[in-house]
PDB file of N, CA and C in Angstrom:
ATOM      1  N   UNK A   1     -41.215  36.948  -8.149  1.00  0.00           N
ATOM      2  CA  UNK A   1     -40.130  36.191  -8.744  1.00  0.00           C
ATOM      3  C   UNK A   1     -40.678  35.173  -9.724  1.00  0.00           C
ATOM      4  N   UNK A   2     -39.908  35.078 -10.741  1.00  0.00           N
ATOM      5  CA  UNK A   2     -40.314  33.864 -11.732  1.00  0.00           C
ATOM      6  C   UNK A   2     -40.047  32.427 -11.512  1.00  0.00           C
ATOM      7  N   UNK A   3     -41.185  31.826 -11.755  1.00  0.00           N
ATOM      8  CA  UNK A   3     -40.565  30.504 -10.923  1.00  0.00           C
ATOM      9  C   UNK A   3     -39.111  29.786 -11.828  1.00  0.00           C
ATOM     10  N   UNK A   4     -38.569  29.967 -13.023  1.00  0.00           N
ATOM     11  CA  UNK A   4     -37.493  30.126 -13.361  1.00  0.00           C
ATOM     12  C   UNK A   4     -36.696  30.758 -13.814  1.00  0.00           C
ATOM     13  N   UNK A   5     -35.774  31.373 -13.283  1.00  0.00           N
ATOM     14  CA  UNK A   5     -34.584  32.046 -13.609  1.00  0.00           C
ATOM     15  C   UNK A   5     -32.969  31.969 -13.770  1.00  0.00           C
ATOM     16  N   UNK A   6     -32.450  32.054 -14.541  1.00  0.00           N
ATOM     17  CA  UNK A   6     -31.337  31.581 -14.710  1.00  0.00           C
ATOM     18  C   UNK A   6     -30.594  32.175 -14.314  1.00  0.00           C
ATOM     19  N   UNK A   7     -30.786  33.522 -13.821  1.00  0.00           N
ATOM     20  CA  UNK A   7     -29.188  34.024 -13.099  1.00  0.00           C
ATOM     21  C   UNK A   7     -29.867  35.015 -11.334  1.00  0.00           C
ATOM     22  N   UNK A   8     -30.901  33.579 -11.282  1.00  0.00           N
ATOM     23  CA  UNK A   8     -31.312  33.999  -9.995  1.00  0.00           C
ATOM     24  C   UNK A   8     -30.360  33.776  -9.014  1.00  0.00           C
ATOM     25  N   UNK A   9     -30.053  34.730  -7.428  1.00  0.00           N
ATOM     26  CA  UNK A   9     -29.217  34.482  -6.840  1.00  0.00           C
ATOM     27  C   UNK A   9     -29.502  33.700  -5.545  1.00  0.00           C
ATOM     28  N   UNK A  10     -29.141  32.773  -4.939  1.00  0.00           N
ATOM     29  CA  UNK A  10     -29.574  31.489  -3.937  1.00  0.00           C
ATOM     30  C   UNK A  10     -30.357  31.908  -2.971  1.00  0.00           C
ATOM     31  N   UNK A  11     -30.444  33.488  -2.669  1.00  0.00           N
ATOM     32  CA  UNK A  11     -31.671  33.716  -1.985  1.00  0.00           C
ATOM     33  C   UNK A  11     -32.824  33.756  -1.874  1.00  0.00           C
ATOM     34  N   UNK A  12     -32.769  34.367  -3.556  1.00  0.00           N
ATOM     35  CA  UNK A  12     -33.778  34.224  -4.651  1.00  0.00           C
ATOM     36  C   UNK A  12     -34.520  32.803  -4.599  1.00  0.00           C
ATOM     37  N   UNK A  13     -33.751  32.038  -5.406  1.00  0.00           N
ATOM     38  CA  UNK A  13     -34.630  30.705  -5.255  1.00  0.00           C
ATOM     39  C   UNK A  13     -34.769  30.262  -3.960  1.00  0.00           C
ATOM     40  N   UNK A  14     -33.834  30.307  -2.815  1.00  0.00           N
ATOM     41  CA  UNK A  14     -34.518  29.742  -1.163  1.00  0.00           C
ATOM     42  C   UNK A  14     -35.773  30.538  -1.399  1.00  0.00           C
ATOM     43  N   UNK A  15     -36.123  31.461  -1.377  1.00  0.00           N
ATOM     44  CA  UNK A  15     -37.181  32.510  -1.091  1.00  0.00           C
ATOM     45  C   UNK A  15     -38.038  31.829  -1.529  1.00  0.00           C
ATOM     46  N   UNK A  16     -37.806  31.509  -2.614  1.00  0.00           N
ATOM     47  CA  UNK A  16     -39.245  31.032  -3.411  1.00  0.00           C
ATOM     48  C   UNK A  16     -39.578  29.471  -3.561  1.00  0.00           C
ATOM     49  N   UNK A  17     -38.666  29.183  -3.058  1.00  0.00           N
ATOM     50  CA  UNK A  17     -38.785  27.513  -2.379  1.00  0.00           C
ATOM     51  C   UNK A  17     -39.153  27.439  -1.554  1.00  0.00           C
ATOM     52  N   UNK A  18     -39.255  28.316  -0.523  1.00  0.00           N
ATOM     53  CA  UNK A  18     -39.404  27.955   0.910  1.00  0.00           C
ATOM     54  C   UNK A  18     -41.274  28.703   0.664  1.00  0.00           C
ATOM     55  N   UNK A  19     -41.535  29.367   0.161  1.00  0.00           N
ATOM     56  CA  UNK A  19     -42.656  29.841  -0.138  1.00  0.00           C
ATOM     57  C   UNK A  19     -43.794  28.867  -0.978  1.00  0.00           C
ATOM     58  N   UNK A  20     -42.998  27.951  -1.952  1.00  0.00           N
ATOM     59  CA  UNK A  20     -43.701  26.573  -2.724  1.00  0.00           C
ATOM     60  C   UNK A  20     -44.072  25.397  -1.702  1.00  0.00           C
ATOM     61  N   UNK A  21     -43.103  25.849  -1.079  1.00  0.00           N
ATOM     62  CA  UNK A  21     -42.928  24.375   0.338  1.00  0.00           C
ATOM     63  C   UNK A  21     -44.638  25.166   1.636  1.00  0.00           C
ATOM     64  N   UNK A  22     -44.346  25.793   1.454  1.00  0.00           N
ATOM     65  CA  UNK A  22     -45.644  26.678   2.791  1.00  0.00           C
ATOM     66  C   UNK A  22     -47.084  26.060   2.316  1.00  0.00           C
ATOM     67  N   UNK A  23     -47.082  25.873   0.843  1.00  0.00           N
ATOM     68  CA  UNK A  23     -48.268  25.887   0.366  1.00  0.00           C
ATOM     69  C   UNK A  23     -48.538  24.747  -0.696  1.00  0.00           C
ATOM     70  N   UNK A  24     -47.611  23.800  -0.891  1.00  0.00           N
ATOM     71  CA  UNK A  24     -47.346  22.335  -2.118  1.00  0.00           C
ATOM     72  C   UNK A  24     -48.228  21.782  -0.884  1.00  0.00           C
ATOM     73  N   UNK A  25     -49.095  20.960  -1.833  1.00  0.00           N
ATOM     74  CA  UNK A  25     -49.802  19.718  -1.253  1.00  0.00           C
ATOM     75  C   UNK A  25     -49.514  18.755  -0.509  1.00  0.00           C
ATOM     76  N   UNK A  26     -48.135  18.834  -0.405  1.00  0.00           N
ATOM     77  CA  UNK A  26     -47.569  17.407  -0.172  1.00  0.00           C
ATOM     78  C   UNK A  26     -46.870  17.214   0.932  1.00  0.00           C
ATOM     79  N   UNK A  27     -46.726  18.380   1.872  1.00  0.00           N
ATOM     80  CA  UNK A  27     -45.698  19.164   2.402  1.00  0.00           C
ATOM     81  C   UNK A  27     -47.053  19.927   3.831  1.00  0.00           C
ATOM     82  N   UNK A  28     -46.118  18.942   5.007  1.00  0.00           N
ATOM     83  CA  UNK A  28     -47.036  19.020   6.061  1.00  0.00           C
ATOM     84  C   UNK A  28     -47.215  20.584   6.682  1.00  0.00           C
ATOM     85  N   UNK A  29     -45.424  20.503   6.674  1.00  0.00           N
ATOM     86  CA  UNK A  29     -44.453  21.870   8.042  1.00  0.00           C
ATOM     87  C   UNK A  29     -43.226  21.348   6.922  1.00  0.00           C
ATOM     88  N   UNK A  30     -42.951  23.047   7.034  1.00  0.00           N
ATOM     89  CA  UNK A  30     -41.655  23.446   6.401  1.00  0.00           C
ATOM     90  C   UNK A  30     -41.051  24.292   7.306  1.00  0.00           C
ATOM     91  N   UNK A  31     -39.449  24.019   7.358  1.00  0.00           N
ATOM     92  CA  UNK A  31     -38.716  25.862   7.805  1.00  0.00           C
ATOM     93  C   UNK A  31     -37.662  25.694   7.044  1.00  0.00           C
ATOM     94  N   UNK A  32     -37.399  27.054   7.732  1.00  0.00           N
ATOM     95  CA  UNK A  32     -35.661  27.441   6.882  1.00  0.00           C
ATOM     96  C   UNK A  32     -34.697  26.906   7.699  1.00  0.00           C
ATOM     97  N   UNK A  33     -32.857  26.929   7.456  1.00  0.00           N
ATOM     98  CA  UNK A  33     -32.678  25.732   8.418  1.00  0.00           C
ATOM     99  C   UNK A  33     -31.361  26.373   8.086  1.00  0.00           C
ATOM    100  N   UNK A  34     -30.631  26.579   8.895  1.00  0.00           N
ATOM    101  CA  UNK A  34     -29.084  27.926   9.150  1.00  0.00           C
ATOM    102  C   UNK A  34     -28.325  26.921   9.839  1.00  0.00           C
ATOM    103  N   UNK A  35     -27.141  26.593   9.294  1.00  0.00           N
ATOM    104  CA  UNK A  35     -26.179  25.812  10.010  1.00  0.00           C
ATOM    105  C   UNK A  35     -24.610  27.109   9.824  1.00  0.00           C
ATOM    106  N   UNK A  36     -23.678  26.896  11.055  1.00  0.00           N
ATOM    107  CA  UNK A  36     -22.767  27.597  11.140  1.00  0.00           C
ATOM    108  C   UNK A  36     -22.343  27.626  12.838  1.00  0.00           C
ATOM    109  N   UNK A  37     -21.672  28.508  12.822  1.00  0.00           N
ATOM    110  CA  UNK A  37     -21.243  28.856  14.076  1.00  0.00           C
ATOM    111  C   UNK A  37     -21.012  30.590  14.283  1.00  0.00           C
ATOM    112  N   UNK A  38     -21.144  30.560  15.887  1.00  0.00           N
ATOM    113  CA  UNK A  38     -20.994  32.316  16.209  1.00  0.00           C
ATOM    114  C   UNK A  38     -20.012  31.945  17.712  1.00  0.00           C
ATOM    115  N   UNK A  39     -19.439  33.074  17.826  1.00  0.00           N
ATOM    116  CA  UNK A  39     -18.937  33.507  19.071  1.00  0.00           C
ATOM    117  C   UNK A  39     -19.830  34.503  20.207  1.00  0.00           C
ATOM    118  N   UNK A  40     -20.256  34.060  21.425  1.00  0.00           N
ATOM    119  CA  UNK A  40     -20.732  35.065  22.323  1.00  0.00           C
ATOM    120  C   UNK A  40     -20.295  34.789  23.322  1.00  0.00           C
ATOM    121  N   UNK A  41     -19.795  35.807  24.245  1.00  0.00           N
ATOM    122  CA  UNK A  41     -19.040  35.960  25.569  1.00  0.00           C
ATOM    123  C   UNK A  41     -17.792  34.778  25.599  1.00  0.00           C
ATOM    124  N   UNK A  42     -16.961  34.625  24.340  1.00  0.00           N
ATOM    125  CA  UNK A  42     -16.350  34.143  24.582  1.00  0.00           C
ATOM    126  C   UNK A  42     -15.856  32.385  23.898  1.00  0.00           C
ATOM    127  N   UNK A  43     -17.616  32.144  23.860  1.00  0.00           N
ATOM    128  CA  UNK A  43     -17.494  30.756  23.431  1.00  0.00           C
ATOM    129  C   UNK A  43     -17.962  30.586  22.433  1.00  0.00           C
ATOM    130  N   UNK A  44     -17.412  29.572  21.628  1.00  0.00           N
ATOM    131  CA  UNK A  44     -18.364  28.989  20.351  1.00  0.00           C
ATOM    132  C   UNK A  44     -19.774  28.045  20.818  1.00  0.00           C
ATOM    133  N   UNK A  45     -20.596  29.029  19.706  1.00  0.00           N
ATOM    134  CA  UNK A  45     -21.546  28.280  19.653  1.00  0.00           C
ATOM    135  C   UNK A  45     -21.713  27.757  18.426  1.00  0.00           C
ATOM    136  N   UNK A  46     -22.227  26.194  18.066  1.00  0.00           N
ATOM    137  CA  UNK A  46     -22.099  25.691  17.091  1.00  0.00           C
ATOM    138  C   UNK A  46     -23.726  25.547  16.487  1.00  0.00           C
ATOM    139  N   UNK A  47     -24.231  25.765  15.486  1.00  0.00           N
ATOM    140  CA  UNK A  47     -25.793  25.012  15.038  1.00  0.00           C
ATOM    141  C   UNK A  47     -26.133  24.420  13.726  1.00  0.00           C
ATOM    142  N   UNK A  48     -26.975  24.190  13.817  1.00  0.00           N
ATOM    143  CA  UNK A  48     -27.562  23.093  12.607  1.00  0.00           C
ATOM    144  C   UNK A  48     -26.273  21.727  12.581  1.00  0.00           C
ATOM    145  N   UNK A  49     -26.426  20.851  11.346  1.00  0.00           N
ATOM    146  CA  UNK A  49     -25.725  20.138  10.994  1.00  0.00           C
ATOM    147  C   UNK A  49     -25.281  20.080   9.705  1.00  0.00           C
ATOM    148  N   UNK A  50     -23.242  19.845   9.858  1.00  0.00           N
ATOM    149  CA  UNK A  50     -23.172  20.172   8.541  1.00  0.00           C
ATOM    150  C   UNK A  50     -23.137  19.263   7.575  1.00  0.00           C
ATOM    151  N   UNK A  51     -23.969  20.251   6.671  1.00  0.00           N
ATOM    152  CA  UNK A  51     -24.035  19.461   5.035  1.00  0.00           C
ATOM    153  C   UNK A  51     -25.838  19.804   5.361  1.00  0.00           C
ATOM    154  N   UNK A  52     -26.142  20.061   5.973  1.00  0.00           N
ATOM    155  CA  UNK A  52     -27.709  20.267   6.445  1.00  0.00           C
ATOM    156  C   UNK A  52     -28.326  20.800   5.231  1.00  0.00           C
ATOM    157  N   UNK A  53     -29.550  20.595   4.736  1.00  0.00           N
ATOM    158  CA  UNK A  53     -29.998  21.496   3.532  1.00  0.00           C
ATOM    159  C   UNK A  53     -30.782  22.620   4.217  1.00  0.00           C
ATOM    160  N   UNK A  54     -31.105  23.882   3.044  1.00  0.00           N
ATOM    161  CA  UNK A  54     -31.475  24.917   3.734  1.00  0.00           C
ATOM    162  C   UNK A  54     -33.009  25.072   3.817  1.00  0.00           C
ATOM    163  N   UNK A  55     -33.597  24.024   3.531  1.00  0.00           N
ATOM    164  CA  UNK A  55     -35.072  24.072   3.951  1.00  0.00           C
ATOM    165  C   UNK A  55     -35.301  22.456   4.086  1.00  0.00           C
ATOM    166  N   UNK A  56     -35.728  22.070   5.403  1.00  0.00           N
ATOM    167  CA  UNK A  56     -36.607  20.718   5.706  1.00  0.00           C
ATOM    168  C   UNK A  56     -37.816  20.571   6.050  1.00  0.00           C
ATOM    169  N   UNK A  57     -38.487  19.868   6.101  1.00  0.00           N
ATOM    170  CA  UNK A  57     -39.908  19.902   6.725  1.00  0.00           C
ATOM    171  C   UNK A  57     -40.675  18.418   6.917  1.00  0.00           C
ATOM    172  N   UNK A  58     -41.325  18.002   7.141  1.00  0.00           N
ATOM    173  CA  UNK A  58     -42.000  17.250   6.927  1.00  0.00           C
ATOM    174  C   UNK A  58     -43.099  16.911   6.052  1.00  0.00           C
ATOM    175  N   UNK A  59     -42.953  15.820   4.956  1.00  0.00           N
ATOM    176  CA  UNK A  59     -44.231  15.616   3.986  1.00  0.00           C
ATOM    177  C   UNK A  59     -45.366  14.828   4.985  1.00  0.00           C
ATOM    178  N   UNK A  60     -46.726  15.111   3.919  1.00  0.00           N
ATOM    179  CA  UNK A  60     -48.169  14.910   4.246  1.00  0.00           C
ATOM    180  C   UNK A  60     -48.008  12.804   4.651  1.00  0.00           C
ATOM    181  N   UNK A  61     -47.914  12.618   5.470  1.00  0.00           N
ATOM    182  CA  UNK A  61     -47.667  11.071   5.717  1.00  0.00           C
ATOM    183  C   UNK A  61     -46.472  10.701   6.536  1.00  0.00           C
ATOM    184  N   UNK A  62     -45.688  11.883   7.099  1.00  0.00           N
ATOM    185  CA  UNK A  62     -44.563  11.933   7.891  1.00  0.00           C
ATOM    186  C   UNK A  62     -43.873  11.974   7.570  1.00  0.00           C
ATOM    187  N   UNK A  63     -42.853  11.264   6.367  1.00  0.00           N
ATOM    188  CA  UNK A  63     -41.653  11.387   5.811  1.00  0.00           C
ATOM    189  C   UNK A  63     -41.006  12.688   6.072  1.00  0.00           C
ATOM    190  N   UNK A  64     -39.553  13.046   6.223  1.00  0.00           N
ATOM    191  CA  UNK A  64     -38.725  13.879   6.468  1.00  0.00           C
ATOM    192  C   UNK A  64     -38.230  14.396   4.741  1.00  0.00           C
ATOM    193  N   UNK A  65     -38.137  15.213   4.698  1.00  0.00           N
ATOM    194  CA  UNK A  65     -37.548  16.179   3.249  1.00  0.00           C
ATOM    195  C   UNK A  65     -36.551  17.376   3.583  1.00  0.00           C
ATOM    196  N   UNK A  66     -35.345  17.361   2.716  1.00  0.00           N
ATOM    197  CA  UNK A  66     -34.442  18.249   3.132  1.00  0.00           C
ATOM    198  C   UNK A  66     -34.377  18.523   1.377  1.00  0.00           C
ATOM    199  N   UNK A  67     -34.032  20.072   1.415  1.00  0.00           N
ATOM    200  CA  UNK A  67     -33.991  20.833   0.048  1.00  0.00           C
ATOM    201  C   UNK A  67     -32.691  21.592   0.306  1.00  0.00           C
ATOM    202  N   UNK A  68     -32.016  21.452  -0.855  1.00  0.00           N
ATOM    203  CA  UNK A  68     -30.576  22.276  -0.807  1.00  0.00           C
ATOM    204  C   UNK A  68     -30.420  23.373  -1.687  1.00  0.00           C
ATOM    205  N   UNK A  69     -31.031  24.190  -1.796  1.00  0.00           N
ATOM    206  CA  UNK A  69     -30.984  25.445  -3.047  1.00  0.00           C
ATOM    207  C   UNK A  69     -29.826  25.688  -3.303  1.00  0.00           C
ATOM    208  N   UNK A  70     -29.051  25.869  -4.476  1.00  0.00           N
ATOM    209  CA  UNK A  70     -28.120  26.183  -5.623  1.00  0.00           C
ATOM    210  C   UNK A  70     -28.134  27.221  -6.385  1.00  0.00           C
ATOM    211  N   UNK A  71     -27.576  28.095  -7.067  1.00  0.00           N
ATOM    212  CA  UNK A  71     -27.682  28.929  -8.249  1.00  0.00           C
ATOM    213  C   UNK A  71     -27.410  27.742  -9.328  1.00  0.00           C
ATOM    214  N   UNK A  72     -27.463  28.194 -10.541  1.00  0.00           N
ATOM    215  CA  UNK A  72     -27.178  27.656 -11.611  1.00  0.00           C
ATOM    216  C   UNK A  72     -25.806  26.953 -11.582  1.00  0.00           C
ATOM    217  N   UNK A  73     -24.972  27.595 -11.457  1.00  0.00           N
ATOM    218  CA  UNK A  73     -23.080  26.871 -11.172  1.00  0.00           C
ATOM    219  C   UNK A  73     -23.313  26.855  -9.932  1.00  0.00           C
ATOM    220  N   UNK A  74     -23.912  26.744  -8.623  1.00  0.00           N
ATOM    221  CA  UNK A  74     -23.711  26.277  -7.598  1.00  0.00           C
ATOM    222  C   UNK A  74     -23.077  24.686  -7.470  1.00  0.00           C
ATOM    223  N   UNK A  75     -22.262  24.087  -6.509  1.00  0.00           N
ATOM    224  CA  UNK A  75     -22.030  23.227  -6.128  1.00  0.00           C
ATOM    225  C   UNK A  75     -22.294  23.140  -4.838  1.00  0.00           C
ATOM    226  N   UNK A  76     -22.359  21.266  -4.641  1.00  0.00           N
ATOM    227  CA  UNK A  76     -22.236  20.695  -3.316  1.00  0.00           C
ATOM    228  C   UNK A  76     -20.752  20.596  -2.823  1.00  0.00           C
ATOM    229  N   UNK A  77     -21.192  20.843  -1.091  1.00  0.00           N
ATOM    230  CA  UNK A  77     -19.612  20.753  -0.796  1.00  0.00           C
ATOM    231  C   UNK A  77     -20.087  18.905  -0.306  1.00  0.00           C
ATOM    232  N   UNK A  78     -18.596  18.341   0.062  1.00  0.00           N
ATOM    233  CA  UNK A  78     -18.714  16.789   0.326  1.00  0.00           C
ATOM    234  C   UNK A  78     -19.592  17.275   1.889  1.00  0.00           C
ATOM    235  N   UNK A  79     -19.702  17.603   2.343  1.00  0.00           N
ATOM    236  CA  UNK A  79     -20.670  17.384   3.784  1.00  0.00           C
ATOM    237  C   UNK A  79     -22.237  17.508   2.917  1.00  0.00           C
ATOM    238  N   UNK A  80     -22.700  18.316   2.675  1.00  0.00           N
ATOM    239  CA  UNK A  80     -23.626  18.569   2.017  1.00  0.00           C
ATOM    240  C   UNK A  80     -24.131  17.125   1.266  1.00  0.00           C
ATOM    241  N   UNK A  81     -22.929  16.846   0.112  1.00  0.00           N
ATOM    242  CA  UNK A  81     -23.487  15.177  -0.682  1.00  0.00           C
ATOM    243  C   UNK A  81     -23.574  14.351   0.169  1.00  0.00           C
ATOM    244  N   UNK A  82     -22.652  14.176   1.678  1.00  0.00           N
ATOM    245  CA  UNK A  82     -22.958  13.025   2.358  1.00  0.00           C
ATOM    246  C   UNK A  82     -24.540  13.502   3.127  1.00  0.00           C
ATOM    247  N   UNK A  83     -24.705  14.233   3.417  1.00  0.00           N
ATOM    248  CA  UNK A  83     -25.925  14.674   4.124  1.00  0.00           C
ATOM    249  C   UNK A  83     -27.358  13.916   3.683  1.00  0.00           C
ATOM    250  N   UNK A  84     -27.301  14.748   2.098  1.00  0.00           N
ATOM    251  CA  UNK A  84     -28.563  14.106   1.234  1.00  0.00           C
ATOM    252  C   UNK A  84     -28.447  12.976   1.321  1.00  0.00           C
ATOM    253  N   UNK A  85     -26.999  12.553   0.642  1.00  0.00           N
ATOM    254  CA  UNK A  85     -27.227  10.682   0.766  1.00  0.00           C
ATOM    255  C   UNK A  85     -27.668  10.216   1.853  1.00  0.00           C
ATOM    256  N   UNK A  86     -27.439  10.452   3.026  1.00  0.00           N
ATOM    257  CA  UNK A  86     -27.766  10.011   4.116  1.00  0.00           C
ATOM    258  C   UNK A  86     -28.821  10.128   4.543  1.00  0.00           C
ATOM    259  N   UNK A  87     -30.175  11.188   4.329  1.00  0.00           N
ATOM    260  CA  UNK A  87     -31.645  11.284   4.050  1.00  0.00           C
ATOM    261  C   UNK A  87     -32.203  10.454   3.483  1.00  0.00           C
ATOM    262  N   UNK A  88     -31.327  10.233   2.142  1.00  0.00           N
ATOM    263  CA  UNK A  88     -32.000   9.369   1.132  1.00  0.00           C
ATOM    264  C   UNK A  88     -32.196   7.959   1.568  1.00  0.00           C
ATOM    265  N   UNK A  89     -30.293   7.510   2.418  1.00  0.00           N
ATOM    266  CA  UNK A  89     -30.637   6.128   2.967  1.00  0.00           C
ATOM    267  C   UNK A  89     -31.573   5.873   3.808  1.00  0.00           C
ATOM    268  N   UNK A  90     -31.925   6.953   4.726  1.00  0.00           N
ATOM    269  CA  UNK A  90     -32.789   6.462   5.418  1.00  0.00           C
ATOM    270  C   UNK A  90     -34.233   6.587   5.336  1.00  0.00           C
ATOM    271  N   UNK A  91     -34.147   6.897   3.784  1.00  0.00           N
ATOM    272  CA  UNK A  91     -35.887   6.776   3.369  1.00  0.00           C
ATOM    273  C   UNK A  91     -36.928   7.680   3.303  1.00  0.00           C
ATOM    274  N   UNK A  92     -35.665   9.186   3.695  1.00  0.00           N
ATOM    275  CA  UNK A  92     -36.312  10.494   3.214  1.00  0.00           C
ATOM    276  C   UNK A  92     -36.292  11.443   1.621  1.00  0.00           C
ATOM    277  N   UNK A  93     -36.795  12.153   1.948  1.00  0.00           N
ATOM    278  CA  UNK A  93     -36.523  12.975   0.196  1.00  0.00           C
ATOM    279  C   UNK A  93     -35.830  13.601   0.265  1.00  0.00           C
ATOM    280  N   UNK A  94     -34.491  13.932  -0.308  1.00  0.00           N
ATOM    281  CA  UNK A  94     -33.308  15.033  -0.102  1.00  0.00           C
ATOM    282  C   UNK A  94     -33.283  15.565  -2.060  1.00  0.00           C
ATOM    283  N   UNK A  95     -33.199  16.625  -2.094  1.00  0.00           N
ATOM    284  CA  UNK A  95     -33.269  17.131  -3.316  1.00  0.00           C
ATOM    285  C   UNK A  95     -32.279  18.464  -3.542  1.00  0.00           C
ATOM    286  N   UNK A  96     -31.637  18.645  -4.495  1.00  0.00           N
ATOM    287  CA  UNK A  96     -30.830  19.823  -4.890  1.00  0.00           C
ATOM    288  C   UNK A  96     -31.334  20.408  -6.139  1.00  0.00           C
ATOM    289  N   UNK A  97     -32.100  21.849  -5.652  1.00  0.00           N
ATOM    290  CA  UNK A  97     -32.291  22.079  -6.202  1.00  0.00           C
ATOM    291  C   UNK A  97     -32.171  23.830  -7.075  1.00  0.00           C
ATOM    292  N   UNK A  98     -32.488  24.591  -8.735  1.00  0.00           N
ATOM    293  CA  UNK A  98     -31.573  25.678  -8.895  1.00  0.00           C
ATOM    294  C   UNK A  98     -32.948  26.348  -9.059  1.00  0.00           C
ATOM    295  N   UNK A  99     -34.083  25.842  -9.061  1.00  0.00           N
ATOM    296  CA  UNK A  99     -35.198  26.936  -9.531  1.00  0.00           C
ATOM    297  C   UNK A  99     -36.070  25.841  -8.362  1.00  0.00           C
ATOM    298  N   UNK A 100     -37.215  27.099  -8.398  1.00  0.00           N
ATOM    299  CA  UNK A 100     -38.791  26.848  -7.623  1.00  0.00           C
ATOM    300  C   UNK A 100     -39.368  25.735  -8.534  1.00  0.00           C
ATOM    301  N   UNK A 101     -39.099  25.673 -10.015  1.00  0.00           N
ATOM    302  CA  UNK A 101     -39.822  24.746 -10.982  1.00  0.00           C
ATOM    303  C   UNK A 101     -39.109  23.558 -10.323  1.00  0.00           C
ATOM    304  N   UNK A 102     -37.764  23.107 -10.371  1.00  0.00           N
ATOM    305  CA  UNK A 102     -37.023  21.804  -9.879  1.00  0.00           C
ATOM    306  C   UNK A 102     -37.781  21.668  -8.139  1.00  0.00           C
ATOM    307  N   UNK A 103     -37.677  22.538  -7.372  1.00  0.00           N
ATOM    308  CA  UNK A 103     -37.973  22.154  -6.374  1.00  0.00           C
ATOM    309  C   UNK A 103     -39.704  21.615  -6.603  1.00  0.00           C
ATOM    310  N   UNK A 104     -40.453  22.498  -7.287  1.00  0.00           N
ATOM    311  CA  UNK A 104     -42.178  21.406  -7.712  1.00  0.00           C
ATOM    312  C   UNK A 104     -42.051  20.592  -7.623  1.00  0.00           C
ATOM    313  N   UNK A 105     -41.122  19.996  -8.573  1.00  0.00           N
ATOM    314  CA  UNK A 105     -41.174  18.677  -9.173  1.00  0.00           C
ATOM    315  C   UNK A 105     -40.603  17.742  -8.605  1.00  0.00           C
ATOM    316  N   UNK A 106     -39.543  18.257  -7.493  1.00  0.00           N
ATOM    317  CA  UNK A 106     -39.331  17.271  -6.580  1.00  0.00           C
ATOM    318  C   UNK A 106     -40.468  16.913  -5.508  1.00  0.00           C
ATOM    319  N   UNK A 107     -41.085  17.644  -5.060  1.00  0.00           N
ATOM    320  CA  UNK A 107     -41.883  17.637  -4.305  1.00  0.00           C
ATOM    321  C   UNK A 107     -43.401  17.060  -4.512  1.00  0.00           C
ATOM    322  N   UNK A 108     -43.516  17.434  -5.762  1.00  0.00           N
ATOM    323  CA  UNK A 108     -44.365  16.551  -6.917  1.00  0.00           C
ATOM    324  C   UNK A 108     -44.366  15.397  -6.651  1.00  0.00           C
ATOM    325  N   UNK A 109     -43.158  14.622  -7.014  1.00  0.00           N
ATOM    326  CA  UNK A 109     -42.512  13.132  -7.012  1.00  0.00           C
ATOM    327  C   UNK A 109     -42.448  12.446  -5.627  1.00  0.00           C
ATOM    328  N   UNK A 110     -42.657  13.302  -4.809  1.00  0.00           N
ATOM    329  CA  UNK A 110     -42.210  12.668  -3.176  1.00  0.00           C
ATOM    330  C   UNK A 110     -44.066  12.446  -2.828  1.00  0.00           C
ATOM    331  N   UNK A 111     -44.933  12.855  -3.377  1.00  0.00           N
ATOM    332  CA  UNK A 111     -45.926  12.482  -2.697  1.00  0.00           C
ATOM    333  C   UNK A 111     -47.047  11.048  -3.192  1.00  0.00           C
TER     334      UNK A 111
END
């Protein structure tokens, strides 16, 4: 994959974000990070948190980092903007981002 593409599709860039994140300098432990709900035997089960971004990890010095991959016209839903903001207040790196190049450079900047 190219690290930019313009009519890459959000798997696309998770893929290759979450692959920049395995191996960026700056960036202790990364995973991928699935919020939703399922039904089994009956009951809901609920996971992640919503507005959660789809890759977090921890940077080199402890800090917490949450990444929200986008397509190009992607939007945030309001759980999602309160989420980041709420990383951010508390002094982590929250970033939205549409290419592997934006996610660098966030990650760049956080160390």
């Amino acid at each position: 994959m190219r690290w930019h593409k313009l009519d890459a599709r959000e798997s696309e860039i998770l893929a290759g974000v979450l692959k920049l994140c395995w191996c960026h300098p700056a960036v202790a432990m990364s995973w991928r990070v699935n919020v939703g709900m399922m039904e089994k035997d009956g009951r809901v089960i609920r996971f992640g948190v919503p507005g959660q971004g789809d890759i977090e990890g921890v940077l080199k010095g402890g800090r917490y980092f949450t990444i929200e991959c986008k397509t190009a016209k992607g939007k945030l839903s309001p759980e999602q903007r309160a989420f980041l903001e709420n990383v951010r207040l508390a002094g982590g790196m929250a970033a939205v981002v549409r290419s592997v190049d934006e996610a660098k450079l966030a990650l760049d900047m956080a160390q």
